[in-house]
Protein backbone atom coordinates (compact mmCIF):
# COMPACT_ATOMS: atom_id res chain seq x y z
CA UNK A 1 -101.44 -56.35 23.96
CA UNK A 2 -103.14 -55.11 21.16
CA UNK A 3 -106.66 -52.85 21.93
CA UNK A 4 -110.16 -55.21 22.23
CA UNK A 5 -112.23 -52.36 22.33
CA UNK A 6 -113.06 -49.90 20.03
CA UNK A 7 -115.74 -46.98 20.35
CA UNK A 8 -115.67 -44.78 17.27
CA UNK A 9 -118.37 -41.63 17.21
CA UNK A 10 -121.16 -41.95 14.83
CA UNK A 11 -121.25 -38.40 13.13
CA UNK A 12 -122.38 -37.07 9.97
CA UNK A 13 -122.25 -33.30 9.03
CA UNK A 14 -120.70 -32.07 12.05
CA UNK A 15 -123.47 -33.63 14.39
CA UNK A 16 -123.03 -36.65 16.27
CA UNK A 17 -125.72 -38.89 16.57
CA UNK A 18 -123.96 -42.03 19.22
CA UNK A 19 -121.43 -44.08 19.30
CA UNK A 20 -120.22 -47.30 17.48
CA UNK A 21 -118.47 -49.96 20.05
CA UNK A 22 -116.84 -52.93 18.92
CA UNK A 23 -115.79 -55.44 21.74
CA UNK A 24 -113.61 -58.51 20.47
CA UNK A 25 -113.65 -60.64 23.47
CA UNK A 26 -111.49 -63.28 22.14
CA UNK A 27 -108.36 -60.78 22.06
CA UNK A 28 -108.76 -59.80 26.06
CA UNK A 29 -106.62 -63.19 27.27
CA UNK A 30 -104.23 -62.61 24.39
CA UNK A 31 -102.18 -60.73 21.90
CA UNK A 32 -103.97 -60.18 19.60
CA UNK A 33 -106.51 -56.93 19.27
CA UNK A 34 -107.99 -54.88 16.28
CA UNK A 35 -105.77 -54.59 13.88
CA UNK A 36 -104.58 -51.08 11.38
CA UNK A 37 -107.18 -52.90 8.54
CA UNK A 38 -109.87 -53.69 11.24
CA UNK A 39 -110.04 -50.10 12.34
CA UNK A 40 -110.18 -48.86 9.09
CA UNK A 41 -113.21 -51.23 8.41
CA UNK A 42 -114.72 -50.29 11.65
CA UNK A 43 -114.32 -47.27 10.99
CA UNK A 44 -115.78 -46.87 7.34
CA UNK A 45 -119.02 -48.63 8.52
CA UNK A 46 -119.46 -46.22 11.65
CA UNK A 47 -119.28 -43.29 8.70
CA UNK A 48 -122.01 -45.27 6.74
CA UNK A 49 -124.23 -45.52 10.07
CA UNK A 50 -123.86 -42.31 10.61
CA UNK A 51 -125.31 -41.20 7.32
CA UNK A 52 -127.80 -43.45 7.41
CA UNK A 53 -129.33 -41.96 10.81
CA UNK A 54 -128.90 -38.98 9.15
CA UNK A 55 -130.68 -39.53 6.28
CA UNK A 56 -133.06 -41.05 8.43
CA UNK A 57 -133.47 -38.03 11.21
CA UNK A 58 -133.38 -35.16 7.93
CA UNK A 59 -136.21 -37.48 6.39
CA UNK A 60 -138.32 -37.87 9.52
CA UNK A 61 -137.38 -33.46 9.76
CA UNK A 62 -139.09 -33.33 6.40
CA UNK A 63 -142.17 -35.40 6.72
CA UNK A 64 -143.24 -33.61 10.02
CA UNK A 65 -142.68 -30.30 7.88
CA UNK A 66 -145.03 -31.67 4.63
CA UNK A 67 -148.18 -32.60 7.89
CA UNK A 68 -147.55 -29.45 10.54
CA UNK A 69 -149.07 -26.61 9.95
CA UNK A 70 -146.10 -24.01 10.34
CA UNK A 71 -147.99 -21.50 12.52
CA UNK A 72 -149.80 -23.40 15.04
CA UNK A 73 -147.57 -26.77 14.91
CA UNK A 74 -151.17 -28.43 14.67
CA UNK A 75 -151.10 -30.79 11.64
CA UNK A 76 -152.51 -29.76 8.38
CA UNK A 77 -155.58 -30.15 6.10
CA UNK A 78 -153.71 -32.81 3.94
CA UNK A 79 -152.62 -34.92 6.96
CA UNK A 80 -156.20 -34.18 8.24
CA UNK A 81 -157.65 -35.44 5.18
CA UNK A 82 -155.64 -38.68 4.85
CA UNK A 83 -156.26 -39.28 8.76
CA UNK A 84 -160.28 -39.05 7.98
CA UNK A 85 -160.55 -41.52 5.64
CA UNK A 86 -158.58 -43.93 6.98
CA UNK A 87 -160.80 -43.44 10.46
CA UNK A 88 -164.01 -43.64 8.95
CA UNK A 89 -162.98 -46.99 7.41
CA UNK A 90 -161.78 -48.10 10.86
CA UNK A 91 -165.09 -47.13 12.40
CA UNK A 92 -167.28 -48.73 9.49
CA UNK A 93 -165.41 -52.11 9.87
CA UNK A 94 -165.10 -51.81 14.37
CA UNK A 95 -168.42 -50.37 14.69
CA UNK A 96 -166.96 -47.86 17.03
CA UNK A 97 -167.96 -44.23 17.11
CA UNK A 98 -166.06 -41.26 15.45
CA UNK A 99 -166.69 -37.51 15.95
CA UNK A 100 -165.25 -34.54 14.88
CA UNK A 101 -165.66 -31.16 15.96
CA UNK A 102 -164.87 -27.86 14.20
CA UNK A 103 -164.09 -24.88 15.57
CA UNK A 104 -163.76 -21.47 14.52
CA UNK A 105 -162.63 -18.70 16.62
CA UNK A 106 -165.38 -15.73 16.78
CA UNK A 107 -164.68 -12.64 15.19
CA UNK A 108 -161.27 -13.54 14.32
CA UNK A 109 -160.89 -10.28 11.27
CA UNK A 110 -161.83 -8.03 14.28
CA UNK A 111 -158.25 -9.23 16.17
CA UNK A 112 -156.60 -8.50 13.24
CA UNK A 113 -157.93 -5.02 12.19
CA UNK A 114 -157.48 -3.61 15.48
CA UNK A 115 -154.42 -5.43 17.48
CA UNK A 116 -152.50 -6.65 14.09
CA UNK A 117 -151.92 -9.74 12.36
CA UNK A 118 -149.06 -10.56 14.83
CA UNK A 119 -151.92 -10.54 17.59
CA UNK A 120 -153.96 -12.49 15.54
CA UNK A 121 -151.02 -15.30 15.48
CA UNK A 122 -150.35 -15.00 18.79
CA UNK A 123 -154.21 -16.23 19.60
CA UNK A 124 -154.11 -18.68 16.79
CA UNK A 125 -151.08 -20.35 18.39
CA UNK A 126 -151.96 -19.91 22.15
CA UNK A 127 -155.21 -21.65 21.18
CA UNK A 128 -153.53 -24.70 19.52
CA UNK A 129 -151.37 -25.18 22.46
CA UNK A 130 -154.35 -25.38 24.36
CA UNK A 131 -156.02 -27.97 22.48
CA UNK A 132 -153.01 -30.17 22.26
CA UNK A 133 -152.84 -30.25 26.06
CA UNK A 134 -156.21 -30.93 26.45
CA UNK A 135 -157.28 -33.78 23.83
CA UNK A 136 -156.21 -37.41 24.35
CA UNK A 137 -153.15 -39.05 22.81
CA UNK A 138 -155.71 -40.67 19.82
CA UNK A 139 -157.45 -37.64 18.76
CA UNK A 140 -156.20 -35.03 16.18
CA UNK A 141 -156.00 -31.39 16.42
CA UNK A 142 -155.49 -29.76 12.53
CA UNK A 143 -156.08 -26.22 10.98
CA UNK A 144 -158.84 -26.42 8.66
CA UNK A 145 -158.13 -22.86 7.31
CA UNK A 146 -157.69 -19.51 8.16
CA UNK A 147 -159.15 -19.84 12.34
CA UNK A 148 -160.88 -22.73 11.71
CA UNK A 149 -159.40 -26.20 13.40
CA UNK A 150 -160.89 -29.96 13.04
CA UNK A 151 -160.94 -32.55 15.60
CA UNK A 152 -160.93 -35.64 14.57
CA UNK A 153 -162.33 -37.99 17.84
CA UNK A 154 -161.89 -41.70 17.64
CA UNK A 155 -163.75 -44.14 19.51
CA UNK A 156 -166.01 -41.08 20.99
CA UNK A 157 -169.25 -40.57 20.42
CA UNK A 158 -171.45 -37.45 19.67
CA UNK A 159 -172.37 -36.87 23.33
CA UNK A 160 -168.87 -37.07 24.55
CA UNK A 161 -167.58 -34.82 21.55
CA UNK A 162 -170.44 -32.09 22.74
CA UNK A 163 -168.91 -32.71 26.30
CA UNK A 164 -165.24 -32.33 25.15
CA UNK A 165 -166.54 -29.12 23.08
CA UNK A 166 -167.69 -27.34 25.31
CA UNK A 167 -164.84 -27.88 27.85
CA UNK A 168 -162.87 -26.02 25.13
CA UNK A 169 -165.11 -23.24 24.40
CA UNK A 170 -165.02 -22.74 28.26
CA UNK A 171 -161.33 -22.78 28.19
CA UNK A 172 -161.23 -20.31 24.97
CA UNK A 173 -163.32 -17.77 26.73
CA UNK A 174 -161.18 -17.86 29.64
CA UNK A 175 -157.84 -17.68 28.26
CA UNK A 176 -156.16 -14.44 27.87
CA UNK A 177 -153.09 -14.07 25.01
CA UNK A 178 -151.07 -10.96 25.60
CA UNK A 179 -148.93 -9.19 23.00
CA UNK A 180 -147.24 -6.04 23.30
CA UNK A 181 -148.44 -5.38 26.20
CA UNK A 182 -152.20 -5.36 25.33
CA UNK A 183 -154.70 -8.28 26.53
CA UNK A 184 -156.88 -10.32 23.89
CA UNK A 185 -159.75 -12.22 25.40
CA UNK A 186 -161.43 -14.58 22.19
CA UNK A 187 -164.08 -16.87 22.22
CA UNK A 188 -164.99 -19.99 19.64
CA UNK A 189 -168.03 -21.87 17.62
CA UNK A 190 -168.23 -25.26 17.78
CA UNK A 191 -170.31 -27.91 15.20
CA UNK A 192 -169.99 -31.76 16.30
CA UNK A 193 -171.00 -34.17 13.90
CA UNK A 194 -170.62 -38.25 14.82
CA UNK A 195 -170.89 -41.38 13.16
CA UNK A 196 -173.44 -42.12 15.53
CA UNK A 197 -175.86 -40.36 14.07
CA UNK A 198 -175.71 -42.06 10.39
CA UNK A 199 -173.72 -43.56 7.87
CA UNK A 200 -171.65 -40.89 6.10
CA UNK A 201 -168.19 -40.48 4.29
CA UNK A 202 -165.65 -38.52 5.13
CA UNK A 203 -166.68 -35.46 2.95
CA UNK A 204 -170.56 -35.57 4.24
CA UNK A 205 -169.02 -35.79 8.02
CA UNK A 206 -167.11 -32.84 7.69
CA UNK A 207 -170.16 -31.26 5.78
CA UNK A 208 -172.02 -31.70 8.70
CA UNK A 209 -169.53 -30.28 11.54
CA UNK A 210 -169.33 -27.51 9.08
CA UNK A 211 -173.48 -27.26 9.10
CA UNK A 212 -173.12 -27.10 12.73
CA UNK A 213 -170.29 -24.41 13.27
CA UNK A 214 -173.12 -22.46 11.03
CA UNK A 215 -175.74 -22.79 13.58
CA UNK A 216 -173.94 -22.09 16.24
CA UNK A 217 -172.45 -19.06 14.59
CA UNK A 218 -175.99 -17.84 13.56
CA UNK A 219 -177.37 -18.79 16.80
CA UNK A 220 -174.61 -15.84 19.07
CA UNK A 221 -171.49 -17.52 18.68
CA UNK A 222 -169.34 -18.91 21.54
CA UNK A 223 -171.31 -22.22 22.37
CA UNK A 224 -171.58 -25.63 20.90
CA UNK A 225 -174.18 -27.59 18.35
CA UNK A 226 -174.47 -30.77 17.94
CA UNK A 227 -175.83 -31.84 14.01
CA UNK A 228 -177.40 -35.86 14.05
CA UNK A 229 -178.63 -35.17 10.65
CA UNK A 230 -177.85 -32.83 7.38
CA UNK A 231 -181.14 -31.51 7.75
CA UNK A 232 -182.18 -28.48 10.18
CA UNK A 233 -182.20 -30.82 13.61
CA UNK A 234 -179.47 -29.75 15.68
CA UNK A 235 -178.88 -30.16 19.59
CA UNK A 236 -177.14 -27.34 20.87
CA UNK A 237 -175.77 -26.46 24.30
CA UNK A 238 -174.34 -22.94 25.74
């Protein structure tokens, strides 16, 4: 009796990915199986599967590279930008609120000077793991620039952002990053800004976060503002 079966490996460039099974159910009663031409079919289109998830896998590899920041593994300002936009349409058209909060951890040249710029990484990341494990699945964590991170909040508005905020700044000035030995204690800033409070576009909404991580810089650092407007009303809590 001929084989009715065949399981052939899907791999491409030394990696493989599954397998390919063929059953021909016809052929169990009988003689007949898969013949010398049928395997070679079978097996040219498992090679052509296998390149295709490939292709597909190295693609995916690439696109996660072009939005992750490499340092942090938060995503980056382009992503961040692209994500804003389309949110504030979404929230125009639903109604529902969107907040973002920036952050900016305090006296971040300071870590640098005197521990090293591999210290300073070591903060940078231990902070974005932080915030990744403590924002919900919707919400988006990116690096602004330098030590500064956005939030971007859907469906949450300002007074839940200022709650959320200043869960974080409580878990910044807790957390302690150790490298080489020596302990690094940080604190952050935080400006929330919210649809909530007006009608603005993408740009003025990040203005305004950015108006807010001001004040609460000039104010001592470490605690959260809340801007409603671009002008100098701000709520702020400690």
């Amino acid at each position: 009796m001929r084989q009715s079966n065949l399981c052939l490996p899907l791999a491409a460039y030394g990696e493989v990915m599954g397998l390919f099974y063929i059953r021909k159910p016809e052929a169990v009663d009988s003689e007949e199986g898969f013949s010398d031409a049928e395997k070679e079919i079978a097996k040219s289109i498992s090679e052509l599967v296998a390149l295709a998830l490939s292709n597909v896998k190295l693609r995916n590899a690439l696109h996660a590279k072009s939005i992750r920041d490499p340092l942090t593994g938060l995503f980056n300002r382009r992503f961040m930008e692209e994500t804003l936009k389309r949110e504030i349409v979404r929230s125009s058209r639903s109604g529902s609120p969107l907040s973002l909060v920036m952050l900016d951890l305090d006296h971040f040249k300071q870590i640098n000077d005197i521990h090293g710029h591999a210290a300073g990484d070591a903060v940078l990341r231990s902070t974005a793991n932080l915030l990744t494990k403590s924002l919900r699945g919707s919400d988006v964590a990116c690096r602004y620039g330098g030590e500064e991170i956005l939030l971007i909040l859907p469906d949450c508005a300002g007074e839940y952002a200022v709650q959320k905020a200043q869960e974080l700044c409580d878990s910044i000035r807790a957390q302690i990053v150790t490298e080489n030995g020596t302990a690094i204690s940080v604190t952050g800033s935080f400006g929330v800004a919210s649809t909530g409070s007006g009608k603005y576009d993408a740009t003025e909404l990040v203005v305004l976060a950015d108006k807010a991580l001001y004040q609460a810089k000039k104010e001592g650092r470490d605690r959260v503002i809340y801007k409603t407007s671009l002008g100098p009303e701000n709520v702020g809590t400690r």
